[in-house]
PDB file of N, CA and C in Angstrom:
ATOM      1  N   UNK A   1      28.645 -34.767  26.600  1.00  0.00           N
ATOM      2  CA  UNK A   1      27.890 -35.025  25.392  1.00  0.00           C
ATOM      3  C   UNK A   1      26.476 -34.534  25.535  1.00  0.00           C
ATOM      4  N   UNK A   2      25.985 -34.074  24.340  1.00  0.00           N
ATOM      5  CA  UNK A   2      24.550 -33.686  24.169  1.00  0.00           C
ATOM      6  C   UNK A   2      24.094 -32.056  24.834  1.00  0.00           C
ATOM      7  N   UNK A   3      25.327 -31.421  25.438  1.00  0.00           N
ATOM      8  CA  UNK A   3      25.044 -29.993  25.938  1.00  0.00           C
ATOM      9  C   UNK A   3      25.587 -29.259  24.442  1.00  0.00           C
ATOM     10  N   UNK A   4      24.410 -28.362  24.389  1.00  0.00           N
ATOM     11  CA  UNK A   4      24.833 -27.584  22.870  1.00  0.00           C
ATOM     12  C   UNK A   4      25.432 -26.402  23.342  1.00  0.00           C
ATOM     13  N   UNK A   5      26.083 -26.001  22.655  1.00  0.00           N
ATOM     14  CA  UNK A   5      27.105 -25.146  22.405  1.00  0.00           C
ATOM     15  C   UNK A   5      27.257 -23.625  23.280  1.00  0.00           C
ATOM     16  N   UNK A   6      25.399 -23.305  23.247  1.00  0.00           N
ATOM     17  CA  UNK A   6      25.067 -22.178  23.640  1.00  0.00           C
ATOM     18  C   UNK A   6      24.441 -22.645  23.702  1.00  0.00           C
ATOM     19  N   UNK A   7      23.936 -21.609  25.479  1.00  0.00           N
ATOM     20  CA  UNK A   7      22.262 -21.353  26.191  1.00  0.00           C
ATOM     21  C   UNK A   7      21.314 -21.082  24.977  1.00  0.00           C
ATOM     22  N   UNK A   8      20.283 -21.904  24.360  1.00  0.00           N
ATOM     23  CA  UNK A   8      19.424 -21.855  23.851  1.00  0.00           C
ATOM     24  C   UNK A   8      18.149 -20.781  24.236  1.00  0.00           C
ATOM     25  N   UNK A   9      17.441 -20.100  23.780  1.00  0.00           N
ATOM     26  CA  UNK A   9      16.544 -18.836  24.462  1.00  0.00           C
ATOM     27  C   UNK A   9      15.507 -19.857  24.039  1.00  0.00           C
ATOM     28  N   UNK A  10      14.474 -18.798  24.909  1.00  0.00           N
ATOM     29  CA  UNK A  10      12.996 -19.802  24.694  1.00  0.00           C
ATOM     30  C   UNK A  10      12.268 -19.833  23.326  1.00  0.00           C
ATOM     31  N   UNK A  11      12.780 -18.557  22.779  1.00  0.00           N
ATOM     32  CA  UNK A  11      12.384 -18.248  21.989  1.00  0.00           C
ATOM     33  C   UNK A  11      12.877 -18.727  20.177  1.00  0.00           C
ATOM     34  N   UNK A  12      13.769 -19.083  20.205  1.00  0.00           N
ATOM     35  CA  UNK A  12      14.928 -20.064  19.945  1.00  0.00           C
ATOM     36  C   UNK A  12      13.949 -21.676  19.684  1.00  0.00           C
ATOM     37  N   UNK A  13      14.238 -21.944  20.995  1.00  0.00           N
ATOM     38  CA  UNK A  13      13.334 -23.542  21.271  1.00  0.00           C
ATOM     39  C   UNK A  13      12.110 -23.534  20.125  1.00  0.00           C
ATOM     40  N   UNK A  14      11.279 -22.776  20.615  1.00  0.00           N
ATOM     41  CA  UNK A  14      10.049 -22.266  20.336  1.00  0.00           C
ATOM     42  C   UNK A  14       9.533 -22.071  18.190  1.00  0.00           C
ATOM     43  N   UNK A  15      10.700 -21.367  18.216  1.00  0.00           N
ATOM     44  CA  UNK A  15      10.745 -20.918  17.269  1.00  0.00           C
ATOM     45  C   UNK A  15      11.515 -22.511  16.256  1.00  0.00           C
ATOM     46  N   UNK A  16      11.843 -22.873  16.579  1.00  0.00           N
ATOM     47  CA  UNK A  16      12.960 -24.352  15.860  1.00  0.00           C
ATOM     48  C   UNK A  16      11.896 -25.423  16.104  1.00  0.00           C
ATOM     49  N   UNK A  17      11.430 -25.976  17.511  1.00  0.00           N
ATOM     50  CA  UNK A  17      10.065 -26.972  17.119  1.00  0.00           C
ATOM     51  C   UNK A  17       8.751 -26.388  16.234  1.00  0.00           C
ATOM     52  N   UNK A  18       8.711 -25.162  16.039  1.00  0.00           N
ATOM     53  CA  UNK A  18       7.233 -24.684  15.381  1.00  0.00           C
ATOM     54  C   UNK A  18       7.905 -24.865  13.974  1.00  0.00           C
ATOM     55  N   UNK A  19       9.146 -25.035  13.516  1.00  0.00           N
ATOM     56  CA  UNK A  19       9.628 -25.022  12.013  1.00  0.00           C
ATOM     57  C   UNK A  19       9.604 -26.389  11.268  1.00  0.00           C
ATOM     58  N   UNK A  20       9.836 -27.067  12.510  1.00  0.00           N
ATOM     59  CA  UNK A  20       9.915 -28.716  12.306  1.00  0.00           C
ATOM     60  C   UNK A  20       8.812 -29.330  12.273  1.00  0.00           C
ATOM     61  N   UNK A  21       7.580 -28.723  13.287  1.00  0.00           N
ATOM     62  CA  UNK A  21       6.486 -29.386  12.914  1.00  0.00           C
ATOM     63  C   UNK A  21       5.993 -28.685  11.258  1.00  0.00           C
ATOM     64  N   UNK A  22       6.305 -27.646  10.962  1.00  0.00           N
ATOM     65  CA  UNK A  22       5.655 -27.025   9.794  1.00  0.00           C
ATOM     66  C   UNK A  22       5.994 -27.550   8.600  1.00  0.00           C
ATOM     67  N   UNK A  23       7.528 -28.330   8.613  1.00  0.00           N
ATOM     68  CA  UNK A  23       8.233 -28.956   7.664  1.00  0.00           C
ATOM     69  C   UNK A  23       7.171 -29.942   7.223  1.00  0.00           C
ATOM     70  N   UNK A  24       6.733 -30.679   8.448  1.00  0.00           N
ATOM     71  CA  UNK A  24       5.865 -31.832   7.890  1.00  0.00           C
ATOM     72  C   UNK A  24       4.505 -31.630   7.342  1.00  0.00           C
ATOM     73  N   UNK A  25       4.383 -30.440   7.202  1.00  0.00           N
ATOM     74  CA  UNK A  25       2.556 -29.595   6.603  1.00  0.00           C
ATOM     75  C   UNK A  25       2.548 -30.560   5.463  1.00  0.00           C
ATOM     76  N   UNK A  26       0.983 -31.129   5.014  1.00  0.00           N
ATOM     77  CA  UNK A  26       0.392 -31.431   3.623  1.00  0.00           C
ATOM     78  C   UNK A  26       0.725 -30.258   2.859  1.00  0.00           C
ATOM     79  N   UNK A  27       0.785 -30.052   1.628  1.00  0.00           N
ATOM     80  CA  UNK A  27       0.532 -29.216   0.711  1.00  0.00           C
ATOM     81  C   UNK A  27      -0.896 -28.425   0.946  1.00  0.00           C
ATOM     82  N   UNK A  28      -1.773 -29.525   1.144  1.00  0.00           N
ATOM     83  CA  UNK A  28      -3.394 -28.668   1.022  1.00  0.00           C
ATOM     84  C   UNK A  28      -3.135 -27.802   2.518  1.00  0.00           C
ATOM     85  N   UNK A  29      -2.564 -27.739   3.267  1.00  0.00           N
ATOM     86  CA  UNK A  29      -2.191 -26.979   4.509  1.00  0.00           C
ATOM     87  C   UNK A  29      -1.669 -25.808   4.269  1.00  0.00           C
ATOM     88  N   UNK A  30      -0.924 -25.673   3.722  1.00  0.00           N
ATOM     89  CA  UNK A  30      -0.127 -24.300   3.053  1.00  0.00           C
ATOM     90  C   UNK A  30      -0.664 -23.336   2.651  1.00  0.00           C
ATOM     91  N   UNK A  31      -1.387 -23.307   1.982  1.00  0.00           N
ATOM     92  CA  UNK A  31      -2.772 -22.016   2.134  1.00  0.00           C
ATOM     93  C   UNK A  31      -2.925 -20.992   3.515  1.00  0.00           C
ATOM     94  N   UNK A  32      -3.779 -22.262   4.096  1.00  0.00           N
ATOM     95  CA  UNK A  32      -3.545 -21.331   5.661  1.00  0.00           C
ATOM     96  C   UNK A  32      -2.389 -21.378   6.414  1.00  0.00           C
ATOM     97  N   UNK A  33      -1.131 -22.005   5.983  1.00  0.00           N
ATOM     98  CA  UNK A  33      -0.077 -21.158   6.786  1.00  0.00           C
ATOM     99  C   UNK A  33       0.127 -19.730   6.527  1.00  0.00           C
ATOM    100  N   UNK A  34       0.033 -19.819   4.699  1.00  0.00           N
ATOM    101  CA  UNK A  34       0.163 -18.332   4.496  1.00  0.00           C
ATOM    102  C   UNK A  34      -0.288 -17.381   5.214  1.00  0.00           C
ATOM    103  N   UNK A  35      -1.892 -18.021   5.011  1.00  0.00           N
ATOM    104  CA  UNK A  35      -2.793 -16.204   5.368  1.00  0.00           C
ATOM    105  C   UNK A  35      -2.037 -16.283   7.051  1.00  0.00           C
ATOM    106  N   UNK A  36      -2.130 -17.504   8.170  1.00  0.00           N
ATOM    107  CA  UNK A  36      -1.556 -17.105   9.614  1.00  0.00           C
ATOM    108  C   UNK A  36      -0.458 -15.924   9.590  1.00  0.00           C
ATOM    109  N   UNK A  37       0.627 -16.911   8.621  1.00  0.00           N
ATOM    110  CA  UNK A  37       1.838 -15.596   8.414  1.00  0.00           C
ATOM    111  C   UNK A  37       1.857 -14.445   8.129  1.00  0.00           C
ATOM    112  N   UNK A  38       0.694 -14.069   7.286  1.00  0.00           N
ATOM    113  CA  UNK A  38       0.404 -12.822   7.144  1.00  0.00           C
ATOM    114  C   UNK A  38      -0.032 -11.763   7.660  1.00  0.00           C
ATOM    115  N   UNK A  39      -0.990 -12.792   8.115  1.00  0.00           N
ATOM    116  CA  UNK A  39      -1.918 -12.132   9.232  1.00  0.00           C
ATOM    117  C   UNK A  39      -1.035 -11.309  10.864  1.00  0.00           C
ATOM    118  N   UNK A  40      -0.036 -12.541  10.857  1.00  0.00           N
ATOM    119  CA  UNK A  40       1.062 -12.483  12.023  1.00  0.00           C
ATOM    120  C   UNK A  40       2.133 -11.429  11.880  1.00  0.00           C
ATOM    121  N   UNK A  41       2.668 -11.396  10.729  1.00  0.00           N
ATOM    122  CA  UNK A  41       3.691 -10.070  10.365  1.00  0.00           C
ATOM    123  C   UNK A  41       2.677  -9.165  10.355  1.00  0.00           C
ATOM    124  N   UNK A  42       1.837  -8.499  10.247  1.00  0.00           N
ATOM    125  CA  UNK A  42       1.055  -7.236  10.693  1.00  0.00           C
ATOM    126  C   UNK A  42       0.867  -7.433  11.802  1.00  0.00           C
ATOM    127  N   UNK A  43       0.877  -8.149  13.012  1.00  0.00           N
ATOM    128  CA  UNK A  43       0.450  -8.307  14.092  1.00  0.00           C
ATOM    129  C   UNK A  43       1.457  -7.102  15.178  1.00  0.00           C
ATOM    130  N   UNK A  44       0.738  -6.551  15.614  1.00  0.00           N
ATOM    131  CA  UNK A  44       1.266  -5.784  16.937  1.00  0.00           C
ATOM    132  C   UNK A  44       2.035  -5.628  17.843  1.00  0.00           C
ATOM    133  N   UNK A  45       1.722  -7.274  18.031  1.00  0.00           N
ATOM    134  CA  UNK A  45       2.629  -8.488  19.373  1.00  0.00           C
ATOM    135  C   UNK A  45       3.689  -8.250  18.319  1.00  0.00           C
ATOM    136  N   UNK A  46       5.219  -7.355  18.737  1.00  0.00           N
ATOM    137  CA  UNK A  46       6.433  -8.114  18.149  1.00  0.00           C
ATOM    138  C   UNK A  46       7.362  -9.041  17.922  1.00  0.00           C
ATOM    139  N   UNK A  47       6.520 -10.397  19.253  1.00  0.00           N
ATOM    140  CA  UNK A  47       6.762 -11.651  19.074  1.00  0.00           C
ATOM    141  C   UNK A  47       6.015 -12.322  17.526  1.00  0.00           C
ATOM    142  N   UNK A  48       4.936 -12.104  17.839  1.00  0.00           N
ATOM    143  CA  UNK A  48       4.159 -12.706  16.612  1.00  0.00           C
ATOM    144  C   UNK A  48       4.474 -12.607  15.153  1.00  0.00           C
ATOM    145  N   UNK A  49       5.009 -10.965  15.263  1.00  0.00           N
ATOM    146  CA  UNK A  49       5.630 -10.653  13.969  1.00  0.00           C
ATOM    147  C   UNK A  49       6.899 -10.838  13.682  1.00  0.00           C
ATOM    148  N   UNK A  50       7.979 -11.089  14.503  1.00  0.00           N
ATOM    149  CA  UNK A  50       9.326 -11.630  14.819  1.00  0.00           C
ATOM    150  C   UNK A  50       8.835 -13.151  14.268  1.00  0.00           C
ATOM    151  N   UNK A  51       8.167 -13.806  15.058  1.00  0.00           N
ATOM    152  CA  UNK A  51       8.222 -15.469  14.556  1.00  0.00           C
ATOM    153  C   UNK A  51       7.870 -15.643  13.428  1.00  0.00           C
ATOM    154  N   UNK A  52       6.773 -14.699  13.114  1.00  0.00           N
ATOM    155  CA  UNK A  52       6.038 -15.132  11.266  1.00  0.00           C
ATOM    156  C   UNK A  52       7.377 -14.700  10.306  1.00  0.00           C
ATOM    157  N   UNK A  53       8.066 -13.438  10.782  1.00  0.00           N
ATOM    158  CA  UNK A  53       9.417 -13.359   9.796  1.00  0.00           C
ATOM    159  C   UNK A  53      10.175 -14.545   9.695  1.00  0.00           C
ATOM    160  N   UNK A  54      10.372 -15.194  11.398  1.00  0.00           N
ATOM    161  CA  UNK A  54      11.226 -16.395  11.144  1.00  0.00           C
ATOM    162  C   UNK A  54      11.014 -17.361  10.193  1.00  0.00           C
ATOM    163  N   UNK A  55       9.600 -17.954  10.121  1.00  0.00           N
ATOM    164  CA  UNK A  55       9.192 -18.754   9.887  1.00  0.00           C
ATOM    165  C   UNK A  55       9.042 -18.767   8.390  1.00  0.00           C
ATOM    166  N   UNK A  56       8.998 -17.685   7.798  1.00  0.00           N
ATOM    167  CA  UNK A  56       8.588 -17.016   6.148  1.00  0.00           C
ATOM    168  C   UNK A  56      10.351 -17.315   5.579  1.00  0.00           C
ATOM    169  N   UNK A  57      11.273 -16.931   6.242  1.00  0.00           N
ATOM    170  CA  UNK A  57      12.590 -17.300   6.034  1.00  0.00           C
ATOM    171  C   UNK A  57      12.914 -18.427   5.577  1.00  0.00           C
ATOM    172  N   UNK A  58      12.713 -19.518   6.749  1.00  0.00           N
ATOM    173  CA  UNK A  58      12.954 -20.560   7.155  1.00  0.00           C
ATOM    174  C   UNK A  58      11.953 -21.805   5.923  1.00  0.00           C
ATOM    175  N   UNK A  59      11.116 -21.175   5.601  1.00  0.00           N
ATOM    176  CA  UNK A  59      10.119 -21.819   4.570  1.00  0.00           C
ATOM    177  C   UNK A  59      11.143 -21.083   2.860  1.00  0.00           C
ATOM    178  N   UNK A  60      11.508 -20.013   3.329  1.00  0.00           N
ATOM    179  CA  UNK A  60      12.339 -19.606   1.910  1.00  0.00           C
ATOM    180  C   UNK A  60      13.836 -20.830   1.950  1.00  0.00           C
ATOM    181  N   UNK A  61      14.075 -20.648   2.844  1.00  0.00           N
ATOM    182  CA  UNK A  61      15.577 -21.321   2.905  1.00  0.00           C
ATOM    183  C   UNK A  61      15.566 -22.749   2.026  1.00  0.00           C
ATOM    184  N   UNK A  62      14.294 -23.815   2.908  1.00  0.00           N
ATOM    185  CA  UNK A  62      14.380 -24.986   2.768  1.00  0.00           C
ATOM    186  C   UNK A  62      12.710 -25.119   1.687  1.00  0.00           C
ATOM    187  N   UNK A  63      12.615 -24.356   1.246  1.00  0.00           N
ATOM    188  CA  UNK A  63      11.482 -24.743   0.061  1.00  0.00           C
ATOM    189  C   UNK A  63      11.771 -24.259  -1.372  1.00  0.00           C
ATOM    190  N   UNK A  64      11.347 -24.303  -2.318  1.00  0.00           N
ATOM    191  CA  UNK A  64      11.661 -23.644  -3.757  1.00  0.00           C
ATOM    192  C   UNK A  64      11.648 -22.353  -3.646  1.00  0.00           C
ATOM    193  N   UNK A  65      12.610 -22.329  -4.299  1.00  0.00           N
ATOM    194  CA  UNK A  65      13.377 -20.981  -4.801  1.00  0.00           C
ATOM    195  C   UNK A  65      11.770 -19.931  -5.290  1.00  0.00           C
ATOM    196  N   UNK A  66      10.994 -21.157  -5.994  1.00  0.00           N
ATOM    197  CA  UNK A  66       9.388 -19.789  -6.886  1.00  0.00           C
ATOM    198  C   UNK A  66       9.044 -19.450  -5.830  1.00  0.00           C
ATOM    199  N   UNK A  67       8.750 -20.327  -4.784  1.00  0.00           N
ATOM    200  CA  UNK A  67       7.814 -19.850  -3.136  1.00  0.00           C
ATOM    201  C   UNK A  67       8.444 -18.627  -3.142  1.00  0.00           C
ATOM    202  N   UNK A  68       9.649 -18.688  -2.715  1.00  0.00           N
ATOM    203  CA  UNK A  68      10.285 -17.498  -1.862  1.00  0.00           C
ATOM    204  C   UNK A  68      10.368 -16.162  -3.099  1.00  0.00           C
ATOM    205  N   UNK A  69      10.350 -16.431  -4.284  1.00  0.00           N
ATOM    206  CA  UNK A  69      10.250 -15.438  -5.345  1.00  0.00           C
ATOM    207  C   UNK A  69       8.491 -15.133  -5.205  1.00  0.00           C
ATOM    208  N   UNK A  70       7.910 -16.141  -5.198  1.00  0.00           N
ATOM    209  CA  UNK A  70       6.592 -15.449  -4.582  1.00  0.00           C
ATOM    210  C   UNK A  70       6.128 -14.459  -3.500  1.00  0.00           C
ATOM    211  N   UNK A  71       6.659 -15.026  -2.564  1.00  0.00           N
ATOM    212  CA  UNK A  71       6.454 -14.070  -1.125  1.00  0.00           C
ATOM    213  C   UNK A  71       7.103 -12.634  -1.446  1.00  0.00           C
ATOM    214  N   UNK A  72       8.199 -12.816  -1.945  1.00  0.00           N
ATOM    215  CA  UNK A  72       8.869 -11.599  -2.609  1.00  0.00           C
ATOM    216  C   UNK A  72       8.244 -10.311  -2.982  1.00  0.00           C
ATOM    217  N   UNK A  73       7.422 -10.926  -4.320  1.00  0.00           N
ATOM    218  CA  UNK A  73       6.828  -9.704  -5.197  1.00  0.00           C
ATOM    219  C   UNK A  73       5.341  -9.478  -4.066  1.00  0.00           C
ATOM    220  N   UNK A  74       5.041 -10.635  -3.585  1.00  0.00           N
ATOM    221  CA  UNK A  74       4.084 -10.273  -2.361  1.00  0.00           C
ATOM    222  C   UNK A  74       4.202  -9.118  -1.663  1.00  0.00           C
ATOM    223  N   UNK A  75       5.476  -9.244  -1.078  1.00  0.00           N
ATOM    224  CA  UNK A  75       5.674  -8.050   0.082  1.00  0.00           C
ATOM    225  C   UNK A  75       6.067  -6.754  -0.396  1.00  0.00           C
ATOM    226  N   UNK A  76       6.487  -6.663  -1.283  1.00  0.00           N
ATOM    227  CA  UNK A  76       7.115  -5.874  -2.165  1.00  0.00           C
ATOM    228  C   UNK A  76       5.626  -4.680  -2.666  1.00  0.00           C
ATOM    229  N   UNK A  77       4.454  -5.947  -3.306  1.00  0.00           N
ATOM    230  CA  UNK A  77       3.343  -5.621  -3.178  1.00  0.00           C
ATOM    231  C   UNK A  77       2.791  -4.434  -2.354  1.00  0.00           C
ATOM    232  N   UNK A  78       2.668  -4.846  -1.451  1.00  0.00           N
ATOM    233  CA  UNK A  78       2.136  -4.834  -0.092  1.00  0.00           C
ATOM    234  C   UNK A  78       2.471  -3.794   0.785  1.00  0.00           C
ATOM    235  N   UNK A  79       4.265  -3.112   0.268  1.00  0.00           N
ATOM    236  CA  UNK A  79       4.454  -2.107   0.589  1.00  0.00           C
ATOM    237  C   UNK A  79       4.196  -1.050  -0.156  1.00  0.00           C
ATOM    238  N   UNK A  80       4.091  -1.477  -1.657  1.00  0.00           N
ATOM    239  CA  UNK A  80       3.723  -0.342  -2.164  1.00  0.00           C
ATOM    240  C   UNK A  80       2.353   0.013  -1.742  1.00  0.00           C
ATOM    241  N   UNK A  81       1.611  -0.877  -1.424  1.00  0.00           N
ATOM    242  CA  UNK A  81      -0.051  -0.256  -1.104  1.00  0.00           C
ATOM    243  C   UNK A  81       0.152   0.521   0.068  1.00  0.00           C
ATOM    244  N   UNK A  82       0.714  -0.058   1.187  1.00  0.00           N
ATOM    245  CA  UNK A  82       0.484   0.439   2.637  1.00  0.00           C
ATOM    246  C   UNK A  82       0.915   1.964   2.826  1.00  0.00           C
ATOM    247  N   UNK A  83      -0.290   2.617   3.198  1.00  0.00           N
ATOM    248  CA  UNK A  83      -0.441   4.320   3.147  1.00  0.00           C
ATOM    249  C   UNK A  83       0.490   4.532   4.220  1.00  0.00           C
ATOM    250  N   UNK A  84       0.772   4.275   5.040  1.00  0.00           N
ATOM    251  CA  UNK A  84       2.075   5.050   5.838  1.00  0.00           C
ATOM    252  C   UNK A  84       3.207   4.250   5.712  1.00  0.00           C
ATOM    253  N   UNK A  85       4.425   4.595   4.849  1.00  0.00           N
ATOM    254  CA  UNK A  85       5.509   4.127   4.925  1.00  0.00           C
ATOM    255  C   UNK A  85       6.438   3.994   6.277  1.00  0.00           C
ATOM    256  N   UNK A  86       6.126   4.820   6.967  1.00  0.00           N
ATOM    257  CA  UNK A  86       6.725   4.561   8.244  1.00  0.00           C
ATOM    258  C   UNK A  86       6.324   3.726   9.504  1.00  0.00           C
ATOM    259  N   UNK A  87       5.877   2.903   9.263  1.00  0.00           N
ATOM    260  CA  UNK A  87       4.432   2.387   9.927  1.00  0.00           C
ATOM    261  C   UNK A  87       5.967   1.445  11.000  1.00  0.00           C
ATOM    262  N   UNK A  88       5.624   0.826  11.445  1.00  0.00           N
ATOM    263  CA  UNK A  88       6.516  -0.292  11.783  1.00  0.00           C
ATOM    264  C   UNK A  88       6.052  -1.547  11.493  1.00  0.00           C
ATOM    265  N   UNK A  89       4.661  -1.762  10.948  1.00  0.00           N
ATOM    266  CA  UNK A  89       4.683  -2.643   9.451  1.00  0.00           C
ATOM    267  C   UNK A  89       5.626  -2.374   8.372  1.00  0.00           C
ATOM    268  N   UNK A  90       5.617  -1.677   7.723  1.00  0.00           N
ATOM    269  CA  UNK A  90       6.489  -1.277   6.900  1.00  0.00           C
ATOM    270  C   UNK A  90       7.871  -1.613   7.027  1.00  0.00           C
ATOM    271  N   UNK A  91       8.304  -1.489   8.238  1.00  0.00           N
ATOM    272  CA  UNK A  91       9.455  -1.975   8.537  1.00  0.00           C
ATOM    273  C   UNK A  91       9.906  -3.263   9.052  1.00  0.00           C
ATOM    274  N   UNK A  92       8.905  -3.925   9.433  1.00  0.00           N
ATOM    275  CA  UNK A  92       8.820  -5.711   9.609  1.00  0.00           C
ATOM    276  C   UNK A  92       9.017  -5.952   8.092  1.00  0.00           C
ATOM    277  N   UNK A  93       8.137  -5.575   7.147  1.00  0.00           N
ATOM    278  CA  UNK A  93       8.326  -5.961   5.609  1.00  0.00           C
ATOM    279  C   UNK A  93       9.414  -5.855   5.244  1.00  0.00           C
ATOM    280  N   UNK A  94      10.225  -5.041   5.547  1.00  0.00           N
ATOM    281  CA  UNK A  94      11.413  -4.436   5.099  1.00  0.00           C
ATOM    282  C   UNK A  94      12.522  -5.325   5.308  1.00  0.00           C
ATOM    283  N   UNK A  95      12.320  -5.532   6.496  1.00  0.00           N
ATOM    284  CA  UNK A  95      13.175  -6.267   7.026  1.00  0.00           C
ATOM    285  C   UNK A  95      13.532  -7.670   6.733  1.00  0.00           C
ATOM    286  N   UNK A  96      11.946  -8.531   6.501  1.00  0.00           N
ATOM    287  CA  UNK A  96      11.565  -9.581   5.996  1.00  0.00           C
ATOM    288  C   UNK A  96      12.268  -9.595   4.495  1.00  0.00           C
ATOM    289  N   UNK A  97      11.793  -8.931   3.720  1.00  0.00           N
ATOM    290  CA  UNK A  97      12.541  -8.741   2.510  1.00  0.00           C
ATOM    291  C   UNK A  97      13.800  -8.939   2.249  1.00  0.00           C
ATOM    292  N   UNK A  98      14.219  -8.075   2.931  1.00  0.00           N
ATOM    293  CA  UNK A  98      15.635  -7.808   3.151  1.00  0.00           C
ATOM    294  C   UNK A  98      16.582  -9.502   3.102  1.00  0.00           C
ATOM    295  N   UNK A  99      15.713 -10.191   3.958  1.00  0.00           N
ATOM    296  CA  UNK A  99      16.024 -11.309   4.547  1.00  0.00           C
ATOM    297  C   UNK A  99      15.936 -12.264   3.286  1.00  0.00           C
ATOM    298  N   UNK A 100      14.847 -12.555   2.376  1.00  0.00           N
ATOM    299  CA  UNK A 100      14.213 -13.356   1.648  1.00  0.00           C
ATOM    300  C   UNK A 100      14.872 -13.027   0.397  1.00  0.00           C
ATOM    301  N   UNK A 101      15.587 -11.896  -0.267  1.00  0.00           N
ATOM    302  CA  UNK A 101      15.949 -11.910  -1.303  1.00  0.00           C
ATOM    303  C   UNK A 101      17.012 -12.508  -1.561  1.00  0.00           C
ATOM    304  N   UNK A 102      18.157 -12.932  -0.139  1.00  0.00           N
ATOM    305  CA  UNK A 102      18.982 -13.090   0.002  1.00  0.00           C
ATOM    306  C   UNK A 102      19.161 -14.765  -0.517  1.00  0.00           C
ATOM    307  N   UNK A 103      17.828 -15.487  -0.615  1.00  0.00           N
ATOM    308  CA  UNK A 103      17.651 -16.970  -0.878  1.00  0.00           C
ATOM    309  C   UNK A 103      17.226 -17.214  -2.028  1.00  0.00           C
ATOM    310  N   UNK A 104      17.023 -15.726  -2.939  1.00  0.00           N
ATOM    311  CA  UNK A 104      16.568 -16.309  -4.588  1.00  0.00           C
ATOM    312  C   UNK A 104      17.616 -16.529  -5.519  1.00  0.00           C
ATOM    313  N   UNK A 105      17.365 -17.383  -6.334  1.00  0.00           N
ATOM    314  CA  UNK A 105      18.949 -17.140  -7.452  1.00  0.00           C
ATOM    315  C   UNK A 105      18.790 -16.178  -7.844  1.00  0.00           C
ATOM    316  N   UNK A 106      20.057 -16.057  -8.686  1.00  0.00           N
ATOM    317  CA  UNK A 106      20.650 -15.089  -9.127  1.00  0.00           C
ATOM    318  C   UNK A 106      19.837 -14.311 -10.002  1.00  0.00           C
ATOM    319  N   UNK A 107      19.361 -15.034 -11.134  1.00  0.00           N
ATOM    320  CA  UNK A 107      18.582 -14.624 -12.042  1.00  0.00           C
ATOM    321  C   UNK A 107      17.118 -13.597 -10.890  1.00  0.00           C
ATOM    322  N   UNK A 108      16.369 -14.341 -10.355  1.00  0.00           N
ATOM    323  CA  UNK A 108      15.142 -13.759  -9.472  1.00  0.00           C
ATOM    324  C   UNK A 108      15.420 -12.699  -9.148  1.00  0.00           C
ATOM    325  N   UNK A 109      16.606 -12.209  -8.469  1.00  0.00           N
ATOM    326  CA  UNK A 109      17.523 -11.191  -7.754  1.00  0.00           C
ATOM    327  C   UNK A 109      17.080  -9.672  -8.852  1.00  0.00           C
ATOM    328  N   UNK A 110      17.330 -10.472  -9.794  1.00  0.00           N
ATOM    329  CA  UNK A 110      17.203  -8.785 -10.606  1.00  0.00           C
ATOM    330  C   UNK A 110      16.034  -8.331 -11.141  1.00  0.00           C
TER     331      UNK A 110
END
């Protein structure tokens, strides 16, 4: 009893307590999670930008459907500005996206 299923990675761990404490954020907190997340998916470190994707997900999954339709037209945004499409920003966004549309209804979708 109590051994899970699969070897858990650190990153894993890491990534699942930073979601749980975030669950419990005030509202007036949410502001600056954003800009962190944002700030973090452009980030260099492909940990940093790996976790802020997680975490942008994970806030789509288990928060309103408008949030995650927000972040949406955000990134969506964001690629249209960014002067090199090939950037590997560009492709964290992409990817992120990719991920986040998958949690809007139906209607948002189109």
């Amino acid at each position: 009893g109590g051994q899970p299923s699969y070897e858990v990675t650190l990153y894993e761990n890491i990534c699942t307590h930073f979601c749980s404490i975030l669950a419990c954020l005030s509202a007036e907190h949410y502001n600056i999670l954003e800009v962190v997340l944002f700030r973090n998916l452009f980030n260099d470190d492909i940990y940093c930008s790996l976790l802020a994707q997680d975490i942008f997900s994970f806030l789509a999954r288990w928060g309103p459907s408008e949030l995650c339709y927000k972040h949406v037209n955000l990134l969506t945004q964001l690629i249209i500005t960014l002067p090199n499409t090939n950037s590997h920003h560009t492709l964290h966004i992409q990817l992120l996206l990719n991920r986040l549309i998958a949690f809007l209804t139906p209607t948002q979708q189109k």
